[in-house]
PDB file of N, CA and C in Angstrom:
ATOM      1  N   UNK A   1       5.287   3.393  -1.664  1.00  0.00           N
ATOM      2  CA  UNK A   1       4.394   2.301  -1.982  1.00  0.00           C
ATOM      3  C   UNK A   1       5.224   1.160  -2.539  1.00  0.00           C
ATOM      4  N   UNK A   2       5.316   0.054  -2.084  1.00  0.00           N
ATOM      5  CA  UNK A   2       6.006  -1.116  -2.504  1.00  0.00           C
ATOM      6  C   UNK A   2       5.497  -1.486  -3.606  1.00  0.00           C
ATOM      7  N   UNK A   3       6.217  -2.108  -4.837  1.00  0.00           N
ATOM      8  CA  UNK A   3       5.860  -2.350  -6.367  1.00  0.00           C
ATOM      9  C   UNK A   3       5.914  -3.948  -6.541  1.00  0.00           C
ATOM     10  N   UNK A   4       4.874  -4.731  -6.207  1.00  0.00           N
ATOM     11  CA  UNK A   4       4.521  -6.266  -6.309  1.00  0.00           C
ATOM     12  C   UNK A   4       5.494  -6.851  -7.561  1.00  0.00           C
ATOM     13  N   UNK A   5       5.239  -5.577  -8.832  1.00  0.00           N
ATOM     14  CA  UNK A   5       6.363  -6.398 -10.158  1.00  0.00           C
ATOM     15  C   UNK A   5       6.805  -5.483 -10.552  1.00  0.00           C
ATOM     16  N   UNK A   6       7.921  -6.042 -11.196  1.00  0.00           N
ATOM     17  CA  UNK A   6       8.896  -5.179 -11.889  1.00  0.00           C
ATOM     18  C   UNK A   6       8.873  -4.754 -13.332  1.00  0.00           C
ATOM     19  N   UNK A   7       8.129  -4.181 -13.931  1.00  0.00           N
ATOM     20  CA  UNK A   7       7.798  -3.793 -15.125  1.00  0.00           C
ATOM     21  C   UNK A   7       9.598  -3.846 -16.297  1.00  0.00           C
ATOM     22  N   UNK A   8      10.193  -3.677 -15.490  1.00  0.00           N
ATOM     23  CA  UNK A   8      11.469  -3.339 -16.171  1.00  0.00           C
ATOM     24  C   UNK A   8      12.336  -4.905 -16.544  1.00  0.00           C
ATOM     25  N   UNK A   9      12.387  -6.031 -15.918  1.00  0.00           N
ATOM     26  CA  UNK A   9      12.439  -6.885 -15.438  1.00  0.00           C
ATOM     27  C   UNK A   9      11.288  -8.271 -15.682  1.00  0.00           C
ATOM     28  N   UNK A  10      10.092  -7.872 -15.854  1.00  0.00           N
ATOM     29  CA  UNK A  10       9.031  -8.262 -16.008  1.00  0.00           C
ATOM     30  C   UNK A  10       9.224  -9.286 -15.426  1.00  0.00           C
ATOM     31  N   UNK A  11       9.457  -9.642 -13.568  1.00  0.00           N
ATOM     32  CA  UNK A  11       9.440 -10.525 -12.929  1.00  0.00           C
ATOM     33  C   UNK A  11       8.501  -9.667 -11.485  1.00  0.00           C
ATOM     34  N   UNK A  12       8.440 -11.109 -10.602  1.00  0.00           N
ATOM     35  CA  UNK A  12       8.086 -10.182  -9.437  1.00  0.00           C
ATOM     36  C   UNK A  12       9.395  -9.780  -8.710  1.00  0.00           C
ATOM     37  N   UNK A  13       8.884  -8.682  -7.955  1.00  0.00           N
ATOM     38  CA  UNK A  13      10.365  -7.853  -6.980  1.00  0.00           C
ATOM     39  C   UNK A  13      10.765  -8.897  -6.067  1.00  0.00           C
ATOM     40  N   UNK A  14      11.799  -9.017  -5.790  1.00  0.00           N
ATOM     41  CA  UNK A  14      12.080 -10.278  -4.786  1.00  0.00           C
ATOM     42  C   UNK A  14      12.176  -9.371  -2.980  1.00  0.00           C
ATOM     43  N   UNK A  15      12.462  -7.965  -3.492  1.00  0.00           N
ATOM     44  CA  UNK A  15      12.200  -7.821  -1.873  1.00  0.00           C
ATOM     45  C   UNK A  15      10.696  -7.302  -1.797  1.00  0.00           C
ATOM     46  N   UNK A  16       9.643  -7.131  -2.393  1.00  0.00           N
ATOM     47  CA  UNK A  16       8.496  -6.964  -1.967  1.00  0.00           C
ATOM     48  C   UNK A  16       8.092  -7.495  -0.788  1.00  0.00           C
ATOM     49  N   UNK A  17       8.243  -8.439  -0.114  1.00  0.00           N
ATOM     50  CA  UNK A  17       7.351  -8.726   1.299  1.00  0.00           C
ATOM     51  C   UNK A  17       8.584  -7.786   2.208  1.00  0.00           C
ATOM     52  N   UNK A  18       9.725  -7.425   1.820  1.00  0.00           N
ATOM     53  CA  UNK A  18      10.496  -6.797   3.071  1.00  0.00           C
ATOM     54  C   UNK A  18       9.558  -5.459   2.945  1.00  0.00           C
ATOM     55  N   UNK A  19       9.601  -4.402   1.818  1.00  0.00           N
ATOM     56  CA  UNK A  19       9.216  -3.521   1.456  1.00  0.00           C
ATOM     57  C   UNK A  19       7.416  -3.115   2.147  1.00  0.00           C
ATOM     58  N   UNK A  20       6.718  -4.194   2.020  1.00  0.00           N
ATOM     59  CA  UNK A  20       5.463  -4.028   2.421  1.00  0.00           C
ATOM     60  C   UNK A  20       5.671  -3.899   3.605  1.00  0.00           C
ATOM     61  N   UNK A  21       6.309  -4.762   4.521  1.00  0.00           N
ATOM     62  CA  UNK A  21       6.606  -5.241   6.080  1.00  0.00           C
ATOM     63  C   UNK A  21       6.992  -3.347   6.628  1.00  0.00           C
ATOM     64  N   UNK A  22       8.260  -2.737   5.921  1.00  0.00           N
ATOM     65  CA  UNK A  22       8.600  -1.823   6.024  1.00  0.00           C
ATOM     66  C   UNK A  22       7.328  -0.980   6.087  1.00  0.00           C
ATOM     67  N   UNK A  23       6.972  -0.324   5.517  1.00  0.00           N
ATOM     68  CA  UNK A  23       5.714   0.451   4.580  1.00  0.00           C
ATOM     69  C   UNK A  23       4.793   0.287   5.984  1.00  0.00           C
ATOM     70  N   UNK A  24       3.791  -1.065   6.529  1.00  0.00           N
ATOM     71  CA  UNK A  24       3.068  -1.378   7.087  1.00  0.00           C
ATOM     72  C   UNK A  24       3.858  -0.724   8.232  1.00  0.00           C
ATOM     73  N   UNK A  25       5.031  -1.301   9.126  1.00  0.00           N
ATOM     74  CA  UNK A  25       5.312  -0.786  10.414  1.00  0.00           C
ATOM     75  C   UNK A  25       5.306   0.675  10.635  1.00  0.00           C
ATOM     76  N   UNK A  26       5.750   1.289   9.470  1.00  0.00           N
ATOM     77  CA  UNK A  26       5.536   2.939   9.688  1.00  0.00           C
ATOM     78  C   UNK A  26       4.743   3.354   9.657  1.00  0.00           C
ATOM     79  N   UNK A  27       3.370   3.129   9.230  1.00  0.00           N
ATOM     80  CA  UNK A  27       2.282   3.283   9.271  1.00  0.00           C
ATOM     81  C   UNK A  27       1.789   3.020  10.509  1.00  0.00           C
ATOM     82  N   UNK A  28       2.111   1.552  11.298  1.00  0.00           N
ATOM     83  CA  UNK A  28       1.306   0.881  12.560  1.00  0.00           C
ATOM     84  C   UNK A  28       1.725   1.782  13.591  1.00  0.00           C
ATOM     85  N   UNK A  29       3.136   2.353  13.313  1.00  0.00           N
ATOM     86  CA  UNK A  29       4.145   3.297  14.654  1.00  0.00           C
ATOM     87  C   UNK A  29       3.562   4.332  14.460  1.00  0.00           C
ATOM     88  N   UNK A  30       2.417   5.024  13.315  1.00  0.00           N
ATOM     89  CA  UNK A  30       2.342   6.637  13.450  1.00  0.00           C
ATOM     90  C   UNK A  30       3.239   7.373  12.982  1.00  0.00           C
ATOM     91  N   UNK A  31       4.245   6.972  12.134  1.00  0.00           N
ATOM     92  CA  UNK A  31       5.611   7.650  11.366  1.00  0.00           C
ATOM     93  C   UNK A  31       4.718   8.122  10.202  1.00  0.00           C
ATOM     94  N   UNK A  32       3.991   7.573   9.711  1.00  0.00           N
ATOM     95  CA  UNK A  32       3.317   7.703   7.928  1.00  0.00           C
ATOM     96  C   UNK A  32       1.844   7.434   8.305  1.00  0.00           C
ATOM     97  N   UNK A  33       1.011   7.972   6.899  1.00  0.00           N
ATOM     98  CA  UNK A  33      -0.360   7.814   6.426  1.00  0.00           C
ATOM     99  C   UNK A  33      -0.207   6.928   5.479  1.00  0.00           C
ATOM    100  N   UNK A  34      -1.136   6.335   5.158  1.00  0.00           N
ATOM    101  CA  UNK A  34      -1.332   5.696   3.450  1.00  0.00           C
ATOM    102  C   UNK A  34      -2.309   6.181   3.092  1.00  0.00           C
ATOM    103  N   UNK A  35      -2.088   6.747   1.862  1.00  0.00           N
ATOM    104  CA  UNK A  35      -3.525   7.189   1.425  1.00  0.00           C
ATOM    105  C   UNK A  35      -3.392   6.745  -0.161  1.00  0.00           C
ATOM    106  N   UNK A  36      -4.902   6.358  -0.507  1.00  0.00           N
ATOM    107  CA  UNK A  36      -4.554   5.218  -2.075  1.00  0.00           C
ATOM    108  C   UNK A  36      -5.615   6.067  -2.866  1.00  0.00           C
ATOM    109  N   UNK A  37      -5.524   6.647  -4.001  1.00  0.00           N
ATOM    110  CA  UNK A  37      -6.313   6.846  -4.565  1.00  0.00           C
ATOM    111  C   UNK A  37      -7.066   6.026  -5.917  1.00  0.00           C
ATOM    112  N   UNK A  38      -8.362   5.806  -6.085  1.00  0.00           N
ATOM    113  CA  UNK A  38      -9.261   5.353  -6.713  1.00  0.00           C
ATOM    114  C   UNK A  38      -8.598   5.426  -8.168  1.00  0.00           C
ATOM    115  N   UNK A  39      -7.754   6.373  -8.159  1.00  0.00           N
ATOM    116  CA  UNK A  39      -7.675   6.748 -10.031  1.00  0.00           C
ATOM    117  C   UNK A  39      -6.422   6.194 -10.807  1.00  0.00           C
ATOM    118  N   UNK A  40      -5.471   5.026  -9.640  1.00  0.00           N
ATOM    119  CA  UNK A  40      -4.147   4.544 -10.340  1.00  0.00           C
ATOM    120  C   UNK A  40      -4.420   3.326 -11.229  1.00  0.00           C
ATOM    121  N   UNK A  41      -5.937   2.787 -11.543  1.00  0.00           N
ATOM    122  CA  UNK A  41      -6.397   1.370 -11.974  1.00  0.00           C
ATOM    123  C   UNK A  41      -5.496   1.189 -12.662  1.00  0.00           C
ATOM    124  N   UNK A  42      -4.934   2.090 -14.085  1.00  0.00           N
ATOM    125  CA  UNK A  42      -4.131   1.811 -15.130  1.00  0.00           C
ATOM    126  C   UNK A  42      -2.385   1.005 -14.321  1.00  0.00           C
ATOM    127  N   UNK A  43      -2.085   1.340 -13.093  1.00  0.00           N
ATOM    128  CA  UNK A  43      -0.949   1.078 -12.364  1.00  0.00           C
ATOM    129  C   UNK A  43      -1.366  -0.504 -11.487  1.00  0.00           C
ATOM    130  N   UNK A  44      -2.615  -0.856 -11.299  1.00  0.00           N
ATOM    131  CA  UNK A  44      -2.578  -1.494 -10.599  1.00  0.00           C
ATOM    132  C   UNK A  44      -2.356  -3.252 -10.793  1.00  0.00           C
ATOM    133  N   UNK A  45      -1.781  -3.530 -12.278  1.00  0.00           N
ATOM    134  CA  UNK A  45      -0.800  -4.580 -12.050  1.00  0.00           C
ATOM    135  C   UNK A  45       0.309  -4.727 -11.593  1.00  0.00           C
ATOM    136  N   UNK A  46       0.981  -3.774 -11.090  1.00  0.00           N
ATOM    137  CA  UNK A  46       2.368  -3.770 -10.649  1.00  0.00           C
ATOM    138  C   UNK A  46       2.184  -3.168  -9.068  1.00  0.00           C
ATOM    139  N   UNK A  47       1.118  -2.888  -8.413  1.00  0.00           N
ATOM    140  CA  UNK A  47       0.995  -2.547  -6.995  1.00  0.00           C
ATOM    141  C   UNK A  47       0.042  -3.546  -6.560  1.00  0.00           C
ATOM    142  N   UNK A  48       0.352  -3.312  -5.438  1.00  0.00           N
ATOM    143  CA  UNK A  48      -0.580  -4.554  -4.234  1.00  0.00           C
ATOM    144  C   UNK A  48      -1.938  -4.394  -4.174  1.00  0.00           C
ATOM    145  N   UNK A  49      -2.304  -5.700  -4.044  1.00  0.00           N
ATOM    146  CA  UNK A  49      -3.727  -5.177  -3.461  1.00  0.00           C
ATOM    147  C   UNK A  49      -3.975  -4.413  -2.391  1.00  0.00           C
ATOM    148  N   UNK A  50      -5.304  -3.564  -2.774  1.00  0.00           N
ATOM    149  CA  UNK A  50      -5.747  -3.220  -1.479  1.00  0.00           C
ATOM    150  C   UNK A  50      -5.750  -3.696  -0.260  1.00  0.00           C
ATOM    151  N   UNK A  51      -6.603  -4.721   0.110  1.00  0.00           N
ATOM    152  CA  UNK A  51      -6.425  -5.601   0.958  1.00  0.00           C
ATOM    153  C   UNK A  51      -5.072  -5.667   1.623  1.00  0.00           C
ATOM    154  N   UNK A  52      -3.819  -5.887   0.614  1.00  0.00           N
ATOM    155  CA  UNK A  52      -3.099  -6.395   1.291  1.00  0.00           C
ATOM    156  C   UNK A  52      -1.990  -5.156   2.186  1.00  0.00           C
ATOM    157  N   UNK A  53      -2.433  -3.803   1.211  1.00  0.00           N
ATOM    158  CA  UNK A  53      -1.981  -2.610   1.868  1.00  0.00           C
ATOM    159  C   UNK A  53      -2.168  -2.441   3.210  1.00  0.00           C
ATOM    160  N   UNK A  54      -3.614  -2.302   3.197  1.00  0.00           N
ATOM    161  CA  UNK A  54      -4.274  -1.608   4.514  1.00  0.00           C
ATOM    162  C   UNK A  54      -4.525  -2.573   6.085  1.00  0.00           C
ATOM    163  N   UNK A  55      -4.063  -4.270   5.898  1.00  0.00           N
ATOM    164  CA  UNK A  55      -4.155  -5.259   6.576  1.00  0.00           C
ATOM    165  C   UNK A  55      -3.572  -4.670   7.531  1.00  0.00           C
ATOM    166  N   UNK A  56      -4.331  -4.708   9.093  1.00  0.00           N
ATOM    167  CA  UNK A  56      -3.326  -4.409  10.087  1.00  0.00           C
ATOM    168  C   UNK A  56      -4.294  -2.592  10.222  1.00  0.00           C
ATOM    169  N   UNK A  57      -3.824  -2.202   8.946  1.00  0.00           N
ATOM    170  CA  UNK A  57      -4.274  -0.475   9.616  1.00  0.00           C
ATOM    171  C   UNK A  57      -5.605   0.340   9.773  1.00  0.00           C
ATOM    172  N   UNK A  58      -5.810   1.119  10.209  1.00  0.00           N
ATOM    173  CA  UNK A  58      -7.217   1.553  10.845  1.00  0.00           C
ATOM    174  C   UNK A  58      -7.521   2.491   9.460  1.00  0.00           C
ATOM    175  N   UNK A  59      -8.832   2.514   8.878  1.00  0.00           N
ATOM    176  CA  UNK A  59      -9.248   3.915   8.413  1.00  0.00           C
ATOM    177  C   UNK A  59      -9.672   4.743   8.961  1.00  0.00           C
ATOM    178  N   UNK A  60      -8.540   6.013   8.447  1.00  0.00           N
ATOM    179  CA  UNK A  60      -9.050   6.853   9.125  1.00  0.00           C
ATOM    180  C   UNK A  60     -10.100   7.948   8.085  1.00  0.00           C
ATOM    181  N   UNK A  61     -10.454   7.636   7.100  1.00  0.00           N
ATOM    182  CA  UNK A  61     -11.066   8.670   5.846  1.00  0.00           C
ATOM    183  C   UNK A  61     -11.159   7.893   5.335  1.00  0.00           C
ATOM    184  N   UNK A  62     -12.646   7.428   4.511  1.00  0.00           N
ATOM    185  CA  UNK A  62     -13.258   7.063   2.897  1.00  0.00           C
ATOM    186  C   UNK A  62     -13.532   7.871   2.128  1.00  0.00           C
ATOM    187  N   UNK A  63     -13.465   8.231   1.006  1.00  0.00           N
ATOM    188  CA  UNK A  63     -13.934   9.505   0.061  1.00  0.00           C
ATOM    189  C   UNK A  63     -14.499   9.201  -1.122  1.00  0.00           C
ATOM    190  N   UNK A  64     -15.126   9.557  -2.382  1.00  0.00           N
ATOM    191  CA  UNK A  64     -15.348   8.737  -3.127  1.00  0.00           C
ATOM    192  C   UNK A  64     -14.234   8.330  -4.298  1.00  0.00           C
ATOM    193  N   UNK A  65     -13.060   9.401  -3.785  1.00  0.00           N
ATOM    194  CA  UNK A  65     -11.583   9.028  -4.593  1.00  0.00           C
ATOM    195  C   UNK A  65     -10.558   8.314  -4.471  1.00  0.00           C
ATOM    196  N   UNK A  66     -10.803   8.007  -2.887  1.00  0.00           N
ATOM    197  CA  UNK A  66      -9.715   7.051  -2.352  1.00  0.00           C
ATOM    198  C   UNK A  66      -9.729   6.961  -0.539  1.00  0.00           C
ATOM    199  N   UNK A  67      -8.768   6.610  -0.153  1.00  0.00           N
ATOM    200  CA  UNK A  67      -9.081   6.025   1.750  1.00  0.00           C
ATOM    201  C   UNK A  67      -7.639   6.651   2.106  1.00  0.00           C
ATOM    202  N   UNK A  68      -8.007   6.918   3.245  1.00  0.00           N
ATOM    203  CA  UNK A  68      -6.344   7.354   4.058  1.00  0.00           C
ATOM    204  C   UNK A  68      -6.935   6.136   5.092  1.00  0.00           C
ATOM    205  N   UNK A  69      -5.498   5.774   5.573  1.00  0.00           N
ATOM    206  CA  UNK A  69      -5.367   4.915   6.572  1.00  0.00           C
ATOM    207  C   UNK A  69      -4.295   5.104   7.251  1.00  0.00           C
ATOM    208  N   UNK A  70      -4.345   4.805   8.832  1.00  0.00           N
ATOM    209  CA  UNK A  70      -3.051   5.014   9.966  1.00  0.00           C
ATOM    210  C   UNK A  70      -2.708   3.671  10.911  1.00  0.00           C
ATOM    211  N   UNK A  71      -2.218   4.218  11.822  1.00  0.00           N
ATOM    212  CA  UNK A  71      -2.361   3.422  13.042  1.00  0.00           C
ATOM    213  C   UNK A  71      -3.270   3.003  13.554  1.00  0.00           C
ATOM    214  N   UNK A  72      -3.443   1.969  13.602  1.00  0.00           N
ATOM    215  CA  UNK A  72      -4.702   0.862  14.554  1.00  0.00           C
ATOM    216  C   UNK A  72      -4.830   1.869  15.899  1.00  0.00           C
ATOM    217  N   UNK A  73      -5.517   1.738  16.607  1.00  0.00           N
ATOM    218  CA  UNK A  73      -6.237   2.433  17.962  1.00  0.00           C
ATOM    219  C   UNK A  73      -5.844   1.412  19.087  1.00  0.00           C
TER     220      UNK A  73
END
């Protein structure tokens, strides 16, 4: 999962858009799943939006804990 900021650093990551780009194509090729669960809220200043995760990929599962997502069809 690519990390939007750097907690350590307390800047944003400067390779984050390579990292997402990465992340997304393995997902679009069928190499990887993403699956996000509902329960990281406490994490979610330093990770991406939703939105900007799943852009591009198909769901394949909603649950009431979280979504897996793959390759577009």
């Amino acid at each position: 999962m690519p990390i939007r900021w750097d907690p350590v650093q307390a800047a944003p990551r400067a390779d984050y858009p390579e990292q997402l780009a990465s992340m997304q194509a393995r997902v679009s090729r069928g190499e990887a799943v993403l699956i996000l669960f509902n329960t990281l809220s406490s994490q979610q200043a330093f990770l991406p939006t939703e939105a900007g995760l799943v852009d591009g990929l198909a769901t394949i599962l909603l649950a009431p804990d979280g979504s897996v997502h793959g390759a577009p069809h």
